[in-house]
PDB file of N, CA and C in Angstrom:
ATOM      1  N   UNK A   1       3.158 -10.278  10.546  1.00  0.00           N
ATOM      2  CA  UNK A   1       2.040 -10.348   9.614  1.00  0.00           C
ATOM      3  C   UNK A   1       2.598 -10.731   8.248  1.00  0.00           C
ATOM      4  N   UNK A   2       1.907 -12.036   7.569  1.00  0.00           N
ATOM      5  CA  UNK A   2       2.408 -12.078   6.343  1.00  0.00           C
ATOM      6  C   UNK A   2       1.213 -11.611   5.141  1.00  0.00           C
ATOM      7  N   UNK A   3       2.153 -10.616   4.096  1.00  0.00           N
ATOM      8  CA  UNK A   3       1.460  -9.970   3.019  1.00  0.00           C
ATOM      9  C   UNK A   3       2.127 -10.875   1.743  1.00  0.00           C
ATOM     10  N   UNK A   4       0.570 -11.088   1.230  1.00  0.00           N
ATOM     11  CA  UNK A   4       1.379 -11.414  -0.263  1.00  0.00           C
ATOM     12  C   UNK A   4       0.406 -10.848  -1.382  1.00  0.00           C
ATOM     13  N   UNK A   5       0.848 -10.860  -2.848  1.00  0.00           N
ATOM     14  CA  UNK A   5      -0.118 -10.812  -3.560  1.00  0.00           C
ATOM     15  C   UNK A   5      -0.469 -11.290  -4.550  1.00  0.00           C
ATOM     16  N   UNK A   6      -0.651 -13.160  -3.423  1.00  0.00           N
ATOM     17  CA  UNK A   6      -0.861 -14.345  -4.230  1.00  0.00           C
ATOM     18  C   UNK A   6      -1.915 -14.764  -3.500  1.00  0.00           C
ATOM     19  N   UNK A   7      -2.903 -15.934  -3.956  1.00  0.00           N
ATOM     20  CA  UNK A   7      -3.960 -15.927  -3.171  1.00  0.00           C
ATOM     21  C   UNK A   7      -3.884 -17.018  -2.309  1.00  0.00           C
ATOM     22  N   UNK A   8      -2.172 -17.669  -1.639  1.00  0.00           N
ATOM     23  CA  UNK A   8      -2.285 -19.064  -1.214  1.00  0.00           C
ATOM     24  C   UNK A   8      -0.919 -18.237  -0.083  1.00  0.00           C
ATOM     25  N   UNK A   9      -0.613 -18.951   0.937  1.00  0.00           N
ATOM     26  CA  UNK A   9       0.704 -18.874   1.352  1.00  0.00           C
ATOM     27  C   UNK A   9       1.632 -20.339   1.254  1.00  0.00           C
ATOM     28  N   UNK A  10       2.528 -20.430   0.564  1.00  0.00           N
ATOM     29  CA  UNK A  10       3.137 -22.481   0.861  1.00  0.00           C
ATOM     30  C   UNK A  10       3.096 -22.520   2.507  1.00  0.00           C
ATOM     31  N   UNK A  11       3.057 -23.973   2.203  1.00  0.00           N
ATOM     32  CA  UNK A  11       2.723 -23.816   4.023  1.00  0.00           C
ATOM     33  C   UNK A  11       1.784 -24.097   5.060  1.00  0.00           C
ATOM     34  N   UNK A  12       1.248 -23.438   4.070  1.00  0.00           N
ATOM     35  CA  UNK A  12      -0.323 -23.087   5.120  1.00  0.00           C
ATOM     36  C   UNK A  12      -1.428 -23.214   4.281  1.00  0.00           C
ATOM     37  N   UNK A  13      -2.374 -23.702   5.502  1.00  0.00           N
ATOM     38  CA  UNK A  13      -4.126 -23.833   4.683  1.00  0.00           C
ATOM     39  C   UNK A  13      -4.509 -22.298   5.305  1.00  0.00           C
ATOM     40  N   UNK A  14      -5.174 -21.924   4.639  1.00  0.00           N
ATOM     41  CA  UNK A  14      -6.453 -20.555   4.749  1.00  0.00           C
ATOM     42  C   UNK A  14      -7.272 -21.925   5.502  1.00  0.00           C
ATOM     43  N   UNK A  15      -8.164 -21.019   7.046  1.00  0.00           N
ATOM     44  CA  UNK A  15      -8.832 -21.716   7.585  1.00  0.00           C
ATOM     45  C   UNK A  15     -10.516 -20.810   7.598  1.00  0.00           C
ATOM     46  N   UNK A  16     -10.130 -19.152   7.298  1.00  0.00           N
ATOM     47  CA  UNK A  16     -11.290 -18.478   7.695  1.00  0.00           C
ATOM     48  C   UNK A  16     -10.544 -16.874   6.623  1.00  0.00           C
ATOM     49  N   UNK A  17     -11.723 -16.627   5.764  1.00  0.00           N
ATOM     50  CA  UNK A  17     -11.587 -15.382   5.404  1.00  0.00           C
ATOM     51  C   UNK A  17     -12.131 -14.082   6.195  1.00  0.00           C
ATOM     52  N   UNK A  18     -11.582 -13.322   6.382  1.00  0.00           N
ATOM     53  CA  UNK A  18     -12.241 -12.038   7.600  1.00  0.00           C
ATOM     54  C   UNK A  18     -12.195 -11.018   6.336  1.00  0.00           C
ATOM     55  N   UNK A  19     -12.553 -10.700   5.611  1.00  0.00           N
ATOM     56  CA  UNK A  19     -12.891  -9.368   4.922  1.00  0.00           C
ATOM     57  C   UNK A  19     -11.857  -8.688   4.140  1.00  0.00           C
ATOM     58  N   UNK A  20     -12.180  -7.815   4.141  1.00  0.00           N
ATOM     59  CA  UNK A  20     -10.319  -6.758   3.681  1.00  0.00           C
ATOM     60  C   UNK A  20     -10.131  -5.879   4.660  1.00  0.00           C
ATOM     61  N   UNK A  21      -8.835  -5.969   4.321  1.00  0.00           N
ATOM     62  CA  UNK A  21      -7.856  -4.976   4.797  1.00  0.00           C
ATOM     63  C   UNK A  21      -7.439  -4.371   4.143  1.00  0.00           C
ATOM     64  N   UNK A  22      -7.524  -2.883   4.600  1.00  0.00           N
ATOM     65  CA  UNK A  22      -7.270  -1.971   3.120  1.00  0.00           C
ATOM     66  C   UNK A  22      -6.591  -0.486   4.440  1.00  0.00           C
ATOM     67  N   UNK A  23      -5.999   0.126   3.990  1.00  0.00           N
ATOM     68  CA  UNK A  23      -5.465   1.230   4.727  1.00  0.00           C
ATOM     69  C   UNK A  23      -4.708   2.205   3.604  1.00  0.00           C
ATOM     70  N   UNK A  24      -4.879   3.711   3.452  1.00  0.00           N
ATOM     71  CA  UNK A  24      -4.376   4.448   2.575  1.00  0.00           C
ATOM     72  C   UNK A  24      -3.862   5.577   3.333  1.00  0.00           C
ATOM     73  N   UNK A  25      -3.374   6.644   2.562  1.00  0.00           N
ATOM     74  CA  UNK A  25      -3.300   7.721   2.474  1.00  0.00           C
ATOM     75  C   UNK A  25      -3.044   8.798   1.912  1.00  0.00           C
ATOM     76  N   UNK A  26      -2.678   9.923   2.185  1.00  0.00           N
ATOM     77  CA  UNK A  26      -2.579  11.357   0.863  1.00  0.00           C
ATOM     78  C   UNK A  26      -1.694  11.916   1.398  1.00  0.00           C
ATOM     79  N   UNK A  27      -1.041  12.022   0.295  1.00  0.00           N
ATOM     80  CA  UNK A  27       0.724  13.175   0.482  1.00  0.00           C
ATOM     81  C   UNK A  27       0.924  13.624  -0.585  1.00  0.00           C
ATOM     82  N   UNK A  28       1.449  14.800   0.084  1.00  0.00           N
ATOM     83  CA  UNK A  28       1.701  16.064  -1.034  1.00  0.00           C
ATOM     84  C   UNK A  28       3.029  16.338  -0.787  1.00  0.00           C
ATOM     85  N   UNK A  29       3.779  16.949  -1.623  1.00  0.00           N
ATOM     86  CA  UNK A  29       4.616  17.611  -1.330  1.00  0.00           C
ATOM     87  C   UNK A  29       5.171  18.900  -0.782  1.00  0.00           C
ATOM     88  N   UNK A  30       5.757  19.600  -0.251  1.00  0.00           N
ATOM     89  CA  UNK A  30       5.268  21.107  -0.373  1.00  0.00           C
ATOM     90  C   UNK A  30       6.045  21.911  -1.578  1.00  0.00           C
ATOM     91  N   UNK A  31       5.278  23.129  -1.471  1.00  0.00           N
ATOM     92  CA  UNK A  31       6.006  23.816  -3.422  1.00  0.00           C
ATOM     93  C   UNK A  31       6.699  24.011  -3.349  1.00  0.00           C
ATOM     94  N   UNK A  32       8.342  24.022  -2.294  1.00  0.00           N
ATOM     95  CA  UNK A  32       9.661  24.014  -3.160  1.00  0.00           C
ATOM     96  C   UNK A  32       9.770  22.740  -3.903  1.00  0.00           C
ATOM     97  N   UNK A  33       9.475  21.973  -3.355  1.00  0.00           N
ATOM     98  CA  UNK A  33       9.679  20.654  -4.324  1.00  0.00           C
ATOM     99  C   UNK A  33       8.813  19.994  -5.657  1.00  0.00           C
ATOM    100  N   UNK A  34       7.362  21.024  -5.172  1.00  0.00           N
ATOM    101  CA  UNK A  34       6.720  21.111  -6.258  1.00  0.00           C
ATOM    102  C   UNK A  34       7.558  21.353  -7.518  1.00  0.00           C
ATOM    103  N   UNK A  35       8.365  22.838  -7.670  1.00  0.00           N
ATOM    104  CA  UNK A  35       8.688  23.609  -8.585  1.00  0.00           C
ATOM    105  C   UNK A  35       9.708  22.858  -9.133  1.00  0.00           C
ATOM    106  N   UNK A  36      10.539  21.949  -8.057  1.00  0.00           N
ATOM    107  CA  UNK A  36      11.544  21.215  -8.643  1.00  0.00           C
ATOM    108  C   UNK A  36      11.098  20.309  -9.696  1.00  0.00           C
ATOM    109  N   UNK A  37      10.080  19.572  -9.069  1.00  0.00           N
ATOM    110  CA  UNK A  37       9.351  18.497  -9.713  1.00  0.00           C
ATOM    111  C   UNK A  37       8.744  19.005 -11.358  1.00  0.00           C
ATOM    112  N   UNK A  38       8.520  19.945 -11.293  1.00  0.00           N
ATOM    113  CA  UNK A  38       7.756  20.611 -12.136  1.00  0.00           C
ATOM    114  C   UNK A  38       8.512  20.875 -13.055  1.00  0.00           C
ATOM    115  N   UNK A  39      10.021  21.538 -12.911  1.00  0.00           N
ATOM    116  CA  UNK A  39      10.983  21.849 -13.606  1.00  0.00           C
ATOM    117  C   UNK A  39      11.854  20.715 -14.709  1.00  0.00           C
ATOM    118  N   UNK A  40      11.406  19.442 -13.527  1.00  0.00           N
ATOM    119  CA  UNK A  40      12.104  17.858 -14.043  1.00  0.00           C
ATOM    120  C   UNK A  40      11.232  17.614 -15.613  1.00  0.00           C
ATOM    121  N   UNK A  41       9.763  17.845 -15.026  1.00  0.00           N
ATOM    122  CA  UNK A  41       9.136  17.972 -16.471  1.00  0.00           C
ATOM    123  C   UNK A  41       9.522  18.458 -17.635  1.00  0.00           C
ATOM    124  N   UNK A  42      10.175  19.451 -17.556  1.00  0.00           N
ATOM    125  CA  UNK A  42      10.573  20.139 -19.019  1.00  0.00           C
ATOM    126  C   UNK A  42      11.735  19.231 -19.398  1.00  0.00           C
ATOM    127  N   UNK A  43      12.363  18.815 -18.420  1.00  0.00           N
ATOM    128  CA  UNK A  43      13.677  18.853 -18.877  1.00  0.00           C
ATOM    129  C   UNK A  43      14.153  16.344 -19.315  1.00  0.00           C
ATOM    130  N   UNK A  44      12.830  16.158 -18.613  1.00  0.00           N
ATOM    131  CA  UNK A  44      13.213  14.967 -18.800  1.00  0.00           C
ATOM    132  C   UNK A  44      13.696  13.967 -17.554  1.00  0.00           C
ATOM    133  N   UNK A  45      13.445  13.226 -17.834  1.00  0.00           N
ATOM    134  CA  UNK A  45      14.064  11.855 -16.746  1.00  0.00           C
ATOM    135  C   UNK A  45      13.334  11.880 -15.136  1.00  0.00           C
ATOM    136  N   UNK A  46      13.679  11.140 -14.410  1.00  0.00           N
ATOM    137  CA  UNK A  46      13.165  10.506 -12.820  1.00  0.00           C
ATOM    138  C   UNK A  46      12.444  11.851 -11.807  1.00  0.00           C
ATOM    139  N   UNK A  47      11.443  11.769 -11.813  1.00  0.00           N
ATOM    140  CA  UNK A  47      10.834  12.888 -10.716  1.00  0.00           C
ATOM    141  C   UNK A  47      11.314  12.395  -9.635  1.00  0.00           C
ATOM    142  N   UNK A  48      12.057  12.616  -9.100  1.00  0.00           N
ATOM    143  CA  UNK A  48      12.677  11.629  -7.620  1.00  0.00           C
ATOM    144  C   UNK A  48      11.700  12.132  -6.480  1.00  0.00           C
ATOM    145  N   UNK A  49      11.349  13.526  -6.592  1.00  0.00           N
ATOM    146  CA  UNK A  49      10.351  14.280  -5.150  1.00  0.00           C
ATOM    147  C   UNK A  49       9.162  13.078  -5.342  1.00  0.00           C
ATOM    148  N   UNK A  50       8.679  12.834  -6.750  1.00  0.00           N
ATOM    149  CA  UNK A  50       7.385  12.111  -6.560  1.00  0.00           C
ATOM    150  C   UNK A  50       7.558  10.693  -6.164  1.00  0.00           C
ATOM    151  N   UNK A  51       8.531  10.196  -6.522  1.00  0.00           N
ATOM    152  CA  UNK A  51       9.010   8.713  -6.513  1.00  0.00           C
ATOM    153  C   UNK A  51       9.002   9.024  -4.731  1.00  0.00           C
ATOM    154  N   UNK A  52      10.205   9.559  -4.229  1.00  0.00           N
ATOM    155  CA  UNK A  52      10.217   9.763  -2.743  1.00  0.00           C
ATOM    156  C   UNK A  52       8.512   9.420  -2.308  1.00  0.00           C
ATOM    157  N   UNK A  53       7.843  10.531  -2.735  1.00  0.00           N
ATOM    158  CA  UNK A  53       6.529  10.869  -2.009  1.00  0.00           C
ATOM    159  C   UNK A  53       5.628   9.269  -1.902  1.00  0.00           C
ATOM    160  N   UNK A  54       5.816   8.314  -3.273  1.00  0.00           N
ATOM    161  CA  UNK A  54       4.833   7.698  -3.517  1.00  0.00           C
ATOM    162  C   UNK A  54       5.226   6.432  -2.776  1.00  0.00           C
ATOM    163  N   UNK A  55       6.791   6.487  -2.602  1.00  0.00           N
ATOM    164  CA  UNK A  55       7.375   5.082  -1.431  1.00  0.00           C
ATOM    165  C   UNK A  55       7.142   5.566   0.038  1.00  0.00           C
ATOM    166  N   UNK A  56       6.960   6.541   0.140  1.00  0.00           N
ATOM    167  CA  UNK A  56       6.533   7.359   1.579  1.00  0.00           C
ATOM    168  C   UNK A  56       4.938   6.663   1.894  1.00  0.00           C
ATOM    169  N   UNK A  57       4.007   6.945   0.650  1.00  0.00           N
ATOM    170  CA  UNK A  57       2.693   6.466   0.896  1.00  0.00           C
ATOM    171  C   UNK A  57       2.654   5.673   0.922  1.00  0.00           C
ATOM    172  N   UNK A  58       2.982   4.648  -0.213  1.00  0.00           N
ATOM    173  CA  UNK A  58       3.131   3.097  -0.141  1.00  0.00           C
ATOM    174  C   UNK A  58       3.504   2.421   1.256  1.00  0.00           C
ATOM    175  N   UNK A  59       4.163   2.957   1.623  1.00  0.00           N
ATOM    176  CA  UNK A  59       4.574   1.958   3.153  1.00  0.00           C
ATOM    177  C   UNK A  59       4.019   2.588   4.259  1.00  0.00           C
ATOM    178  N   UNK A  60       3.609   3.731   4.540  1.00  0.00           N
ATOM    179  CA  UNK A  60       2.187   4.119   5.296  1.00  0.00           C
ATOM    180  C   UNK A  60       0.948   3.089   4.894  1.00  0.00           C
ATOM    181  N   UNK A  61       0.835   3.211   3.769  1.00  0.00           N
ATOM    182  CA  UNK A  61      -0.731   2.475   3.068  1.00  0.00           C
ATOM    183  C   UNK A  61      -0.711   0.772   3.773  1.00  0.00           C
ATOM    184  N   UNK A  62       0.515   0.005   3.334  1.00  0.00           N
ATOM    185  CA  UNK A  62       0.481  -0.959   3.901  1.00  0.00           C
ATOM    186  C   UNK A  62       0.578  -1.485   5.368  1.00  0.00           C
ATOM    187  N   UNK A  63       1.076  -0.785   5.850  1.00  0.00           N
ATOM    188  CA  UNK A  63       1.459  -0.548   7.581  1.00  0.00           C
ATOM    189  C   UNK A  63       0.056  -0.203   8.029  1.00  0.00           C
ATOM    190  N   UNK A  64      -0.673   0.282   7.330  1.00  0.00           N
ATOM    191  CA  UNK A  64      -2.300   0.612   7.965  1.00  0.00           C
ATOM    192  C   UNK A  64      -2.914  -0.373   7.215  1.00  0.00           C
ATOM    193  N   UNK A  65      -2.645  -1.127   6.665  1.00  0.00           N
ATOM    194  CA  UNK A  65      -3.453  -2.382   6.033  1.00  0.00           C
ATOM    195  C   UNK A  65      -2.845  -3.634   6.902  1.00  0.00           C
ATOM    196  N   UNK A  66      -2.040  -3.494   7.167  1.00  0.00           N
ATOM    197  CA  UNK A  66      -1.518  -4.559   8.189  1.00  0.00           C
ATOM    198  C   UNK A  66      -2.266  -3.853   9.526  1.00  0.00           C
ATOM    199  N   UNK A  67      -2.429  -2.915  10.351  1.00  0.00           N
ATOM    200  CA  UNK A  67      -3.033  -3.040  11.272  1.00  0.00           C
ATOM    201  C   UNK A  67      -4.537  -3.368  11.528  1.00  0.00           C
ATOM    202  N   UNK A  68      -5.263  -2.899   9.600  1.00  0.00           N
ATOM    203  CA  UNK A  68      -6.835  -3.165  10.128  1.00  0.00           C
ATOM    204  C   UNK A  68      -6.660  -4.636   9.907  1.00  0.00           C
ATOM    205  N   UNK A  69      -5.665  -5.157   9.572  1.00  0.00           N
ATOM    206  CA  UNK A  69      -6.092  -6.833   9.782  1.00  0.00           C
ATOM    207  C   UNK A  69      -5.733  -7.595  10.816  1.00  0.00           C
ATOM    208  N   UNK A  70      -5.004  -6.733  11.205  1.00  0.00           N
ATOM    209  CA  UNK A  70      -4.672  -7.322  13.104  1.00  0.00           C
ATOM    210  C   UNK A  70      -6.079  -7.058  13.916  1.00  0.00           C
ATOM    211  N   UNK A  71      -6.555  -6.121  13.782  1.00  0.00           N
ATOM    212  CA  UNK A  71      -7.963  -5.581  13.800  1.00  0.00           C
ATOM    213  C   UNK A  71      -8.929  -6.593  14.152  1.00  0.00           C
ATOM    214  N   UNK A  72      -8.727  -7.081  13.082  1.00  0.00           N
ATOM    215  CA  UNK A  72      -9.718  -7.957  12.737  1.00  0.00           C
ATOM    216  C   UNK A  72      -9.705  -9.527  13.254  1.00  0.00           C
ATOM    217  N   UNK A  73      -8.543  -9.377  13.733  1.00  0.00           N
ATOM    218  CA  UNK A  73      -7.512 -10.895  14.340  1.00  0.00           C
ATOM    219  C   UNK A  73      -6.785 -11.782  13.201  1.00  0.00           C
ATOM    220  N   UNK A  74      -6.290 -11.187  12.064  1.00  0.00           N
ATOM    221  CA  UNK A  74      -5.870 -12.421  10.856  1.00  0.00           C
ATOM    222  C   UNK A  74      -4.487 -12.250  11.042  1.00  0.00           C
ATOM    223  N   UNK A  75      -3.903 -13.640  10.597  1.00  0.00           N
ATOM    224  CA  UNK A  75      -2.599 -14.048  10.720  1.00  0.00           C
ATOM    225  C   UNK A  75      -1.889 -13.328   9.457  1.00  0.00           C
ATOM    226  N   UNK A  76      -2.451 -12.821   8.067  1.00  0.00           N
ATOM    227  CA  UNK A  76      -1.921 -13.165   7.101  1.00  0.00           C
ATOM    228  C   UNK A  76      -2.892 -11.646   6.509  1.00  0.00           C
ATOM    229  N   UNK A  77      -2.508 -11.323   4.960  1.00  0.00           N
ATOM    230  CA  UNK A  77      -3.049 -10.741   3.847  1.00  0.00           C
ATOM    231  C   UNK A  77      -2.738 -11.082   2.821  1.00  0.00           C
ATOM    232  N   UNK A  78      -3.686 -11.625   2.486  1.00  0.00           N
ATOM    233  CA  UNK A  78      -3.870 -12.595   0.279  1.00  0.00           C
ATOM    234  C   UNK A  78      -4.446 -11.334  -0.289  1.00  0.00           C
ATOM    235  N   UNK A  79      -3.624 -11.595  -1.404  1.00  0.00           N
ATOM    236  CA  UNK A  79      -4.197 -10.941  -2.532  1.00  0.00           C
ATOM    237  C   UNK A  79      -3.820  -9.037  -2.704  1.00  0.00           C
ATOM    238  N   UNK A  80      -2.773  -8.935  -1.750  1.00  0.00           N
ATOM    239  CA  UNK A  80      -2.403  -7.694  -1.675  1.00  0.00           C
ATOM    240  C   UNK A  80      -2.197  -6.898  -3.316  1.00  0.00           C
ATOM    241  N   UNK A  81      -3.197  -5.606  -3.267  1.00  0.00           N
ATOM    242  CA  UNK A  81      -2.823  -4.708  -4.046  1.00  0.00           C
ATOM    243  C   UNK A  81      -2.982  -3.404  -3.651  1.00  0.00           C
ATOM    244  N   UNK A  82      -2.341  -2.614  -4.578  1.00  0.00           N
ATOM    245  CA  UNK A  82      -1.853  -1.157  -4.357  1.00  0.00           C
ATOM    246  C   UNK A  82      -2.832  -0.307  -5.606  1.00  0.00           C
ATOM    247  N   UNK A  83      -3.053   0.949  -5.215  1.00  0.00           N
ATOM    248  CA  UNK A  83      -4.203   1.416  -6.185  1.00  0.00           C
ATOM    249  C   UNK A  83      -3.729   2.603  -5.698  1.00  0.00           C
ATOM    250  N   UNK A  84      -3.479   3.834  -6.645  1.00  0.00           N
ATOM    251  CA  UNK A  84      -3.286   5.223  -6.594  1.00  0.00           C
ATOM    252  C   UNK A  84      -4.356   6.508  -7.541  1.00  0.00           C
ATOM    253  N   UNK A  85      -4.633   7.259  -7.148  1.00  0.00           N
ATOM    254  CA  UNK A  85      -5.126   8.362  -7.535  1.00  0.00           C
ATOM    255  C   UNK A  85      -4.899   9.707  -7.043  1.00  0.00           C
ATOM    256  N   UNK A  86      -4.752  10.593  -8.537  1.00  0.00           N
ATOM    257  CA  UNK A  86      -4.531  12.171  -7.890  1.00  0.00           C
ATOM    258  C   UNK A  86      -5.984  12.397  -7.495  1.00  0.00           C
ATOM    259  N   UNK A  87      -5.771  13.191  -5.971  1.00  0.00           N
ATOM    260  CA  UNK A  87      -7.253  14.005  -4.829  1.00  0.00           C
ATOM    261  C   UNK A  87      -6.955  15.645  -5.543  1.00  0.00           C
ATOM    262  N   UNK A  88      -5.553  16.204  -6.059  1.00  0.00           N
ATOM    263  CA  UNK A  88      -5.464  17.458  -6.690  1.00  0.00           C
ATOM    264  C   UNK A  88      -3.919  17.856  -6.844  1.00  0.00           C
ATOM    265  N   UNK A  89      -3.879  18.603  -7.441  1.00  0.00           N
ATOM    266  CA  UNK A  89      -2.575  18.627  -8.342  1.00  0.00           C
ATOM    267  C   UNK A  89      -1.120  18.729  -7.047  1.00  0.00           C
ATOM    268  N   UNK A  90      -0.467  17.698  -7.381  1.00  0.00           N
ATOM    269  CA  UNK A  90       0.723  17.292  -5.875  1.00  0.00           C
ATOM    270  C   UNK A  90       0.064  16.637  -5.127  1.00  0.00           C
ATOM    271  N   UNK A  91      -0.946  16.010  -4.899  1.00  0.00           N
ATOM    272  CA  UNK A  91      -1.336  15.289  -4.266  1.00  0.00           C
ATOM    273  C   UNK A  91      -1.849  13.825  -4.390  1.00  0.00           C
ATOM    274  N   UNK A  92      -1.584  12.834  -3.730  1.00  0.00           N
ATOM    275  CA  UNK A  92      -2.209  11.575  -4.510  1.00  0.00           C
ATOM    276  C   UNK A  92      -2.313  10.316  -3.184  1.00  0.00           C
ATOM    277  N   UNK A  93      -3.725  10.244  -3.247  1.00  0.00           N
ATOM    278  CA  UNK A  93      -4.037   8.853  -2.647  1.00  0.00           C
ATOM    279  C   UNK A  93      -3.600   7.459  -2.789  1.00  0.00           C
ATOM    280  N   UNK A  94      -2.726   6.744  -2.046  1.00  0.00           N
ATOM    281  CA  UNK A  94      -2.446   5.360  -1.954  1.00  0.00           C
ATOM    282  C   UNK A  94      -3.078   4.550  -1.558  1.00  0.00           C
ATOM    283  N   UNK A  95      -4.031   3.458  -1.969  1.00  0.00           N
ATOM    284  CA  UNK A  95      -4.483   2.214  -1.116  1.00  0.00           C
ATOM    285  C   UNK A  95      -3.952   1.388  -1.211  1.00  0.00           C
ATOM    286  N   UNK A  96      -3.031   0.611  -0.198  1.00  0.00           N
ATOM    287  CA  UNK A  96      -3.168  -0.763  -0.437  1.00  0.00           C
ATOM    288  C   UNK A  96      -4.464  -1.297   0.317  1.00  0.00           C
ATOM    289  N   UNK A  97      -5.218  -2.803  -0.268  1.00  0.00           N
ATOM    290  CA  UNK A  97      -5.705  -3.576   0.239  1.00  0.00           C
ATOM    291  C   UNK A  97      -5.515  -5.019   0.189  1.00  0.00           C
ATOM    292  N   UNK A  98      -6.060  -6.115   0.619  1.00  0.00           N
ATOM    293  CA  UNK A  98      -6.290  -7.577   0.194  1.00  0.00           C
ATOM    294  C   UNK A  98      -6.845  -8.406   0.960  1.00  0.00           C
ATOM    295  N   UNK A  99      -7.435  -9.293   1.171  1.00  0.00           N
ATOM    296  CA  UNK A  99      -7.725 -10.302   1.952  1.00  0.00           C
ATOM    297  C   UNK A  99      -7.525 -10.996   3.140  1.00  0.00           C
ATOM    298  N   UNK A 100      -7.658 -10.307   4.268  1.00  0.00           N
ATOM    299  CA  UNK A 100      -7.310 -10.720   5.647  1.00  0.00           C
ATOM    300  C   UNK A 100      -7.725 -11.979   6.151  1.00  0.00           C
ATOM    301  N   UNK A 101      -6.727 -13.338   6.481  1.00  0.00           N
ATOM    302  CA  UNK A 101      -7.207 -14.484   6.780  1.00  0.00           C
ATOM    303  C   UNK A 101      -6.693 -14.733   8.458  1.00  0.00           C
ATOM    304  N   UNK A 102      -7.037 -16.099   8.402  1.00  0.00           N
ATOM    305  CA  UNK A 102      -6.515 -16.720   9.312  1.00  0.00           C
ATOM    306  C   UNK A 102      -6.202 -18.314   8.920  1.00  0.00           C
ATOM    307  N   UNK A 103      -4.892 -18.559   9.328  1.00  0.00           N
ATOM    308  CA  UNK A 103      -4.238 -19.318   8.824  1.00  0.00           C
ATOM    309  C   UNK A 103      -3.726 -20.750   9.574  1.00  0.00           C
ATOM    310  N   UNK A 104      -3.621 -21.855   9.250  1.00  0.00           N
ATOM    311  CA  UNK A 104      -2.947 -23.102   9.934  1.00  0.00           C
ATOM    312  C   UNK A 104      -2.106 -23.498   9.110  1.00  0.00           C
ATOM    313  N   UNK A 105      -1.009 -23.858  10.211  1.00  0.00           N
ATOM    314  CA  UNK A 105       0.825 -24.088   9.135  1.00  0.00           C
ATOM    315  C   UNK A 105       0.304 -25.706   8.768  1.00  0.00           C
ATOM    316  N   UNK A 106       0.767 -26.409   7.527  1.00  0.00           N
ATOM    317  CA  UNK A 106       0.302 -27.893   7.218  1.00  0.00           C
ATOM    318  C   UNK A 106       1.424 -28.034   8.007  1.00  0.00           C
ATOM    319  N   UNK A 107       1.106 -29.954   8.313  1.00  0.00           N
ATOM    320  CA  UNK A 107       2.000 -30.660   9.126  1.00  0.00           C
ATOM    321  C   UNK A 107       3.167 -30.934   8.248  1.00  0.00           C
TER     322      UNK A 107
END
């Protein structure tokens, strides 16, 4: 499956747009790592538990955005983006979505 988050692939014509593809999810940490995380606050520099957590979602989010577009039968995803929000405190929703096509390689 090719993802981009440009609205063309070189290469190839877009022959048919199928909708979006969008796939997310929510991860938390649990509170030992909360407290760590929490502690990083006072003190300054890289939350690494959250960074961990949010490359954890991120590649869940897209891996389920690549399947609803297999779903759907598309060769490809244009226009890929990523969108986050806290659901409650340690916790935070990932979407990726973008544009599920179907594609012909030019001659």
């Amino acid at each position: 499956m090719i993802t981009v988050n440009t609205d063309f692939i070189p290469g190839y014509t877009i022959v048919e747009s199928l909708g979006i593809a969008r796939g997310n999810t929510i991860r938390a940490k649990h509170i030992g790592k909360d407290i760590i995380a929490g502690l990083r606050t006072i003190i300054g520099g890289e939350i690494k538990e959250y960074t961990e957590m949010l490359t954890e979602a991120r590649n869940a989010a897209l891996q389920r955005m690549e399947w609803d577009a297999q779903q759907k039968g598309a060769d490809a995803v244009i226009n890929v983006r990523f969108m986050t929000s806290q659901v409650m405190t340690g916790a935070a929703e990932l979407l990726a979505y973008g544009t599920a096509v179907k594609l012909q390689k030019n001659a």
